[in-house]
N, C-alpha and C. Protein backbone atom coordinates (compact mmCIF):
# COMPACT_ATOMS: atom_id res chain seq x y z
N UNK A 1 -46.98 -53.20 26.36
CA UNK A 1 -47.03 -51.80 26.04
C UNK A 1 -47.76 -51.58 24.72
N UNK A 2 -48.36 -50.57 24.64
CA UNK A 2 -48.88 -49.94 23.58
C UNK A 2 -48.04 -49.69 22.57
N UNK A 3 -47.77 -49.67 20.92
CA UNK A 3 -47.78 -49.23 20.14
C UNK A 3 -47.31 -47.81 19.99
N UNK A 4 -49.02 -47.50 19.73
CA UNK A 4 -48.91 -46.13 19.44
C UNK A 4 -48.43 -45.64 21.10
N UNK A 5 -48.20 -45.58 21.77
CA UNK A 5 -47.10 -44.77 22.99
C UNK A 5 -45.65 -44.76 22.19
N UNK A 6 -45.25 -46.17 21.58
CA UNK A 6 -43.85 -45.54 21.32
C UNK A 6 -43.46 -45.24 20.16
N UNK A 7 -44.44 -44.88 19.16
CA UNK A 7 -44.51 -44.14 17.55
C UNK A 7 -43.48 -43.07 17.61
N UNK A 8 -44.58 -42.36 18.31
CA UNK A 8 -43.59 -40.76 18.76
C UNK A 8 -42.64 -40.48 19.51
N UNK A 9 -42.01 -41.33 20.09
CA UNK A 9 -40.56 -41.47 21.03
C UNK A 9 -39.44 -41.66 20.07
N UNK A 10 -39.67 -43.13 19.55
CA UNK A 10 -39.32 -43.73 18.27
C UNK A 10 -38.99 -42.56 17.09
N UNK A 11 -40.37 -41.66 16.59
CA UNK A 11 -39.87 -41.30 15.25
C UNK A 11 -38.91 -39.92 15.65
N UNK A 12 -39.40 -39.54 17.20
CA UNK A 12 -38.36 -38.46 17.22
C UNK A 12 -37.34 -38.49 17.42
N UNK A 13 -37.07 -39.54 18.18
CA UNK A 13 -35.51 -40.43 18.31
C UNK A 13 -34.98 -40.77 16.76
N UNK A 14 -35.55 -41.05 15.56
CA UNK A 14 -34.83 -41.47 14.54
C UNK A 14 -34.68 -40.17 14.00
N UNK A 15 -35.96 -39.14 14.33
CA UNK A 15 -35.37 -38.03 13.58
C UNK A 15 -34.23 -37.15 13.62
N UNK A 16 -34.09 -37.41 14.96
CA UNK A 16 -32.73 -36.87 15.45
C UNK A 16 -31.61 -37.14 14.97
N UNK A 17 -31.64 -38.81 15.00
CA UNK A 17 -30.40 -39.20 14.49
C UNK A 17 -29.98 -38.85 12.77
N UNK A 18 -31.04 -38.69 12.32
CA UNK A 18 -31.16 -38.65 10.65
C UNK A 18 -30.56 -37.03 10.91
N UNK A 19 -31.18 -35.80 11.35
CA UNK A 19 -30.56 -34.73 11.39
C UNK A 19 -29.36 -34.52 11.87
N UNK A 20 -28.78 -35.38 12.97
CA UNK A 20 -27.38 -35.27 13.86
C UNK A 20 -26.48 -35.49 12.57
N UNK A 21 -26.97 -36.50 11.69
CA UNK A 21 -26.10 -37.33 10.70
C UNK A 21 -25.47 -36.40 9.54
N UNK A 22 -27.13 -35.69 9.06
CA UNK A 22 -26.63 -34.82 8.44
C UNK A 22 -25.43 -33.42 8.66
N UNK A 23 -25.92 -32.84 9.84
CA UNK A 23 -25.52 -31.90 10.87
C UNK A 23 -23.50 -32.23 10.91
N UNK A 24 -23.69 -33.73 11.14
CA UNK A 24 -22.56 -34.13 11.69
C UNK A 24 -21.50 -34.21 10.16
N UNK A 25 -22.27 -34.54 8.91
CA UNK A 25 -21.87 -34.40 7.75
C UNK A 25 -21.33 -33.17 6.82
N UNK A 26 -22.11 -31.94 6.97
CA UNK A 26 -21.95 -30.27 6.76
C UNK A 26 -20.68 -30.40 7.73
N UNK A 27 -20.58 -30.82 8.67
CA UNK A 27 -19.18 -30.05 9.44
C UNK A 27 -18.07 -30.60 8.93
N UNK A 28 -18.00 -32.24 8.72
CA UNK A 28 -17.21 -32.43 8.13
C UNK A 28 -16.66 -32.17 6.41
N UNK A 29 -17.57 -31.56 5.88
CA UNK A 29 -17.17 -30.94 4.63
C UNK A 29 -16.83 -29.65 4.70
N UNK A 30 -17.63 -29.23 5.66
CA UNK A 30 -16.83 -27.52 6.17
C UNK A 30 -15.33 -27.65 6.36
N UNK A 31 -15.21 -28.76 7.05
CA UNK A 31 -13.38 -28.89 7.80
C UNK A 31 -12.61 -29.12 6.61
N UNK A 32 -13.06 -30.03 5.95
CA UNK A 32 -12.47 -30.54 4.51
C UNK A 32 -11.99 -29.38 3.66
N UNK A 33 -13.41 -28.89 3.24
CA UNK A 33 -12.99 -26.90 2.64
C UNK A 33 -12.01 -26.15 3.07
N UNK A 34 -11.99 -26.08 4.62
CA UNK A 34 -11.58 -24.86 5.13
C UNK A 34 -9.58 -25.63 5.32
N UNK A 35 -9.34 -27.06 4.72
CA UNK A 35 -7.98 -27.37 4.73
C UNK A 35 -7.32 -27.56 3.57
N UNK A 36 -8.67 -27.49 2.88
CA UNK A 36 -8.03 -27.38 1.06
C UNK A 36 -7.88 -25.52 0.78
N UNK A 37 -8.56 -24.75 1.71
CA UNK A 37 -8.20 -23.49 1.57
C UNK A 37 -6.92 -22.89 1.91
N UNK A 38 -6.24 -23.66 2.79
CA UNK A 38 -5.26 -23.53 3.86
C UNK A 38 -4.34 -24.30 2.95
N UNK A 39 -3.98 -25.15 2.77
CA UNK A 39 -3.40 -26.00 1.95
C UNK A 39 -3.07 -25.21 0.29
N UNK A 40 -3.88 -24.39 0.04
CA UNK A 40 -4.02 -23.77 -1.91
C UNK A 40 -3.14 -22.54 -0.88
N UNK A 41 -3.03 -21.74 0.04
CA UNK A 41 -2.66 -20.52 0.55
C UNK A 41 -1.35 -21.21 0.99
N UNK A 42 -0.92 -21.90 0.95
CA UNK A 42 0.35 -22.15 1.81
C UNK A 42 1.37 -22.51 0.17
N UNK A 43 0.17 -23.15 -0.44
CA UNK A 43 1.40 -23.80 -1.57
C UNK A 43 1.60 -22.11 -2.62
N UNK A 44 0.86 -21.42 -2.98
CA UNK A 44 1.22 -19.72 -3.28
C UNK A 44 2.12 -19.54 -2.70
N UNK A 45 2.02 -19.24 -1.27
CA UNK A 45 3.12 -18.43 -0.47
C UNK A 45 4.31 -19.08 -1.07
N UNK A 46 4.60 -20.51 -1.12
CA UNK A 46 5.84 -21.20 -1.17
C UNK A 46 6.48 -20.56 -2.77
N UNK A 47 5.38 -20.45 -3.83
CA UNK A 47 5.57 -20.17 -5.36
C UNK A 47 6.06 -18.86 -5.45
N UNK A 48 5.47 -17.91 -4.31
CA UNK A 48 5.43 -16.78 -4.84
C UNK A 48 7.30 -16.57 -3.67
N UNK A 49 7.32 -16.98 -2.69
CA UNK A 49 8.72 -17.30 -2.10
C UNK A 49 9.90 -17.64 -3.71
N UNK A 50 9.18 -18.93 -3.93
CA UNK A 50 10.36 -19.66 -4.99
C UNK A 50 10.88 -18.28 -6.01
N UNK A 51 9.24 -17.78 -6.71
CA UNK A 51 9.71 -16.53 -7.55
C UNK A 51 10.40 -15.56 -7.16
N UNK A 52 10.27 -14.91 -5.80
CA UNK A 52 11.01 -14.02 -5.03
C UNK A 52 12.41 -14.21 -5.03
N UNK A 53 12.90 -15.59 -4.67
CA UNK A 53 13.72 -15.76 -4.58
C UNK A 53 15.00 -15.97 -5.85
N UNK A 54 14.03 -15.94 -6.66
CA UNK A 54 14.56 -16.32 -7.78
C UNK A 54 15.19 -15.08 -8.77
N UNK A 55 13.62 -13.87 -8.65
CA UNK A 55 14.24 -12.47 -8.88
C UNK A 55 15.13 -12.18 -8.39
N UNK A 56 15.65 -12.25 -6.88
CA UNK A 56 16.43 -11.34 -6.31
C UNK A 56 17.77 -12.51 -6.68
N UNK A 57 17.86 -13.25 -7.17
CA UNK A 57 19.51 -14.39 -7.61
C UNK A 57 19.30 -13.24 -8.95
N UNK A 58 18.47 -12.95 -9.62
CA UNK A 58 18.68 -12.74 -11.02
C UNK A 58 19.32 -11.25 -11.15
N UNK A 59 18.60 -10.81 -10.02
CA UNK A 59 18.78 -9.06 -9.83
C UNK A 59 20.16 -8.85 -9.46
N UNK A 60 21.15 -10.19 -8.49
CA UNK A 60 22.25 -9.44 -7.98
C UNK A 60 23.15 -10.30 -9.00
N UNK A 61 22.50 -11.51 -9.86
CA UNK A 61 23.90 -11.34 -11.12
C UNK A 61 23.83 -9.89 -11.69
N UNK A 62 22.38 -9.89 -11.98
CA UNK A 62 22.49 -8.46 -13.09
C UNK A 62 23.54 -7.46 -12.24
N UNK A 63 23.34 -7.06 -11.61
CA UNK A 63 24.55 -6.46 -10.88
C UNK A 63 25.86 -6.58 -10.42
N UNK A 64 26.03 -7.90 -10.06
CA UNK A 64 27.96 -8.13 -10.32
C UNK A 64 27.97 -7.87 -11.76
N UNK A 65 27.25 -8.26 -13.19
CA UNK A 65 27.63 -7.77 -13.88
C UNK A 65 27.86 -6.71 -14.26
N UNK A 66 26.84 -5.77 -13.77
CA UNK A 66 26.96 -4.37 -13.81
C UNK A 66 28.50 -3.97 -13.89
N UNK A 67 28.77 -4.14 -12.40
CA UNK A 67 29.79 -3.59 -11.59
C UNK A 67 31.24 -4.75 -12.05
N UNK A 68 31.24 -5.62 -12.51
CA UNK A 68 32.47 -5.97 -13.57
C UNK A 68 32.91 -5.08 -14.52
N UNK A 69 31.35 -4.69 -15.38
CA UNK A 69 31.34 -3.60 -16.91
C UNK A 69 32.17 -2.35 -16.62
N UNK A 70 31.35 -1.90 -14.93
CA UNK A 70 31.75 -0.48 -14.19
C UNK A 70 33.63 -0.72 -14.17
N UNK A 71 33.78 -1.82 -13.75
CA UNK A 71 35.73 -1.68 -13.27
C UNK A 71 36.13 -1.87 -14.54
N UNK A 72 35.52 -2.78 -15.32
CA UNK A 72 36.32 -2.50 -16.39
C UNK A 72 36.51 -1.29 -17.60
N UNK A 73 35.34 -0.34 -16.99
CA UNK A 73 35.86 0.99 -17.96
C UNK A 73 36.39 2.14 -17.00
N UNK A 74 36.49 1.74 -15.52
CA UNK A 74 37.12 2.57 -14.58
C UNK A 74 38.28 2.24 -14.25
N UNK A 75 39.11 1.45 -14.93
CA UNK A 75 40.10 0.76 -14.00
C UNK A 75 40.92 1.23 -15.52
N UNK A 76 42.68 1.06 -15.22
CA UNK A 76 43.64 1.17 -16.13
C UNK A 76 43.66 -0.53 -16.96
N UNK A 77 45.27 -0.78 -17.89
CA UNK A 77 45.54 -2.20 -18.20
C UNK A 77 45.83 -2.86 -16.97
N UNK A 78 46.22 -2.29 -16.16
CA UNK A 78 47.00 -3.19 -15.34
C UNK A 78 46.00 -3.57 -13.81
N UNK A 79 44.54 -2.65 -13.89
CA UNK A 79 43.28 -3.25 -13.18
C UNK A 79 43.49 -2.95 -12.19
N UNK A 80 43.98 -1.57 -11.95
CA UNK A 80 43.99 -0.31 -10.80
C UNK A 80 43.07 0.45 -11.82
N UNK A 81 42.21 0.84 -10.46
CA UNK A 81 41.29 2.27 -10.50
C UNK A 81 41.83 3.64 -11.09
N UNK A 82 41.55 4.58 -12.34
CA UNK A 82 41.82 5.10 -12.51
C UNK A 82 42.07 6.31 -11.74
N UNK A 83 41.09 6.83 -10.75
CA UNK A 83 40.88 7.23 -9.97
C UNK A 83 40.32 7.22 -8.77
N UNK A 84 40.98 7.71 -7.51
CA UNK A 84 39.78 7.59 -5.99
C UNK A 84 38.81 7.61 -6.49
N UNK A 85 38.15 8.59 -6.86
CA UNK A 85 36.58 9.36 -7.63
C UNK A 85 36.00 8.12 -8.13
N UNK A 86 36.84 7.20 -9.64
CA UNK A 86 36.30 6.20 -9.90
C UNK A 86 35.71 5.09 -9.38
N UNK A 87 37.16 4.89 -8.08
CA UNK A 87 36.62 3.79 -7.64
C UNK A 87 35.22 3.65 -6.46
N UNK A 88 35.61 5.15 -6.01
CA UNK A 88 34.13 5.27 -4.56
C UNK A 88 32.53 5.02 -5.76
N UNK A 89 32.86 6.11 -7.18
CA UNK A 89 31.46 5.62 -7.90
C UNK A 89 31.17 3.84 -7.99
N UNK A 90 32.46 3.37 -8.31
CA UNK A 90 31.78 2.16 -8.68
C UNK A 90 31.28 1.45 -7.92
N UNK A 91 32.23 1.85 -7.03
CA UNK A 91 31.46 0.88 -5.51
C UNK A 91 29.97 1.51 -4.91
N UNK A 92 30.02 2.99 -4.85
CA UNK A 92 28.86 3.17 -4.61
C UNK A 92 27.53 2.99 -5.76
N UNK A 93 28.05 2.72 -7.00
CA UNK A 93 26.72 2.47 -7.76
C UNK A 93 26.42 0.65 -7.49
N UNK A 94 27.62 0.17 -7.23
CA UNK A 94 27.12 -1.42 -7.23
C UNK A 94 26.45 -1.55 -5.62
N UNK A 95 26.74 -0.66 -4.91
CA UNK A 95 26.07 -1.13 -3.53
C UNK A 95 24.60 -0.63 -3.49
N UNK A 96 24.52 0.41 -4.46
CA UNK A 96 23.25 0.94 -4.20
C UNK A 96 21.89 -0.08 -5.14
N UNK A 97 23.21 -0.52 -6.26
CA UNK A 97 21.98 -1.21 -6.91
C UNK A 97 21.79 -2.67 -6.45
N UNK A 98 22.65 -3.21 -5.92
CA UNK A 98 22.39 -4.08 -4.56
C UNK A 98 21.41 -4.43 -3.43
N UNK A 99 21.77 -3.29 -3.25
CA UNK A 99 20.42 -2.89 -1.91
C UNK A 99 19.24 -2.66 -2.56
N UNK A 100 19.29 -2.41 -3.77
CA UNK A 100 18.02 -1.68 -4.48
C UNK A 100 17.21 -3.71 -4.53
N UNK A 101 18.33 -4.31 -4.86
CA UNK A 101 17.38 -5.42 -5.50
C UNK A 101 16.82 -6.12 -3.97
N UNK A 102 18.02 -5.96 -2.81
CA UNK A 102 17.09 -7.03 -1.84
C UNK A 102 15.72 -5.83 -1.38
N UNK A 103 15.88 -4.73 -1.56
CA UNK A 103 14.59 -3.82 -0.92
C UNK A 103 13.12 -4.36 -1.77
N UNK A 104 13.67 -4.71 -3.05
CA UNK A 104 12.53 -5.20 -3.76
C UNK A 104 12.15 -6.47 -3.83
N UNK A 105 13.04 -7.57 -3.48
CA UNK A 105 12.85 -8.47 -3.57
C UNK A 105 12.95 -9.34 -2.34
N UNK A 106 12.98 -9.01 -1.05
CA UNK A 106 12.96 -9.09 0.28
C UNK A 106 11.88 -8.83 1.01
């Protein structure tokens, strides 16, 4: 066989492979990217979870304390409610500020 017949079979056959290589290289750095993107978005979610979670522990001490402070200037010595009146406020200000913290922090 001739030579020059298989120059051009040859160089287009290598060129291929030299472009497939590259071709085949871009994708795998695309995939690489697109799991370090996925991977940085998942570990946030988890941080911004941890912080969430962390406000709303902080929000409902702040509030049993509240509502300790509340009985103890609504209540007599002996830690009966001074009044019905007193006791529905206290309960209704500690439930509301309760709910207030999981609405915000939920």
């Amino acid at each position: 066989m001739d030579k020059n017949k298989l120059v051009l079979p040859v160089s287009i056959l290598l060129g291929c492979i030299v472009l497939g290589g590259f071709y085949y290289a871009s994708q795998v750095s695309k995939q690489k990217s697109i799991e370090n993107q996925q991977q940085i978005k998942i570990d946030q979610d988890r941080k911004a979870e941890t912080i969430r979670q962390f406000s709303l522990t902080v929000c409902l001490d702040t509030a049993s304390t509240n509502y300790r402070a509340l009985i103890a200037v609504n209540s007599n010595a002996d830690g009966t409610y001074k009044s019905l009146s007193a006791q529905k406020y206290v309960e209704d200000k500690y439930t509301n500020e309760r709910d207030d913290c999981y609405k915000q922090y939920k």
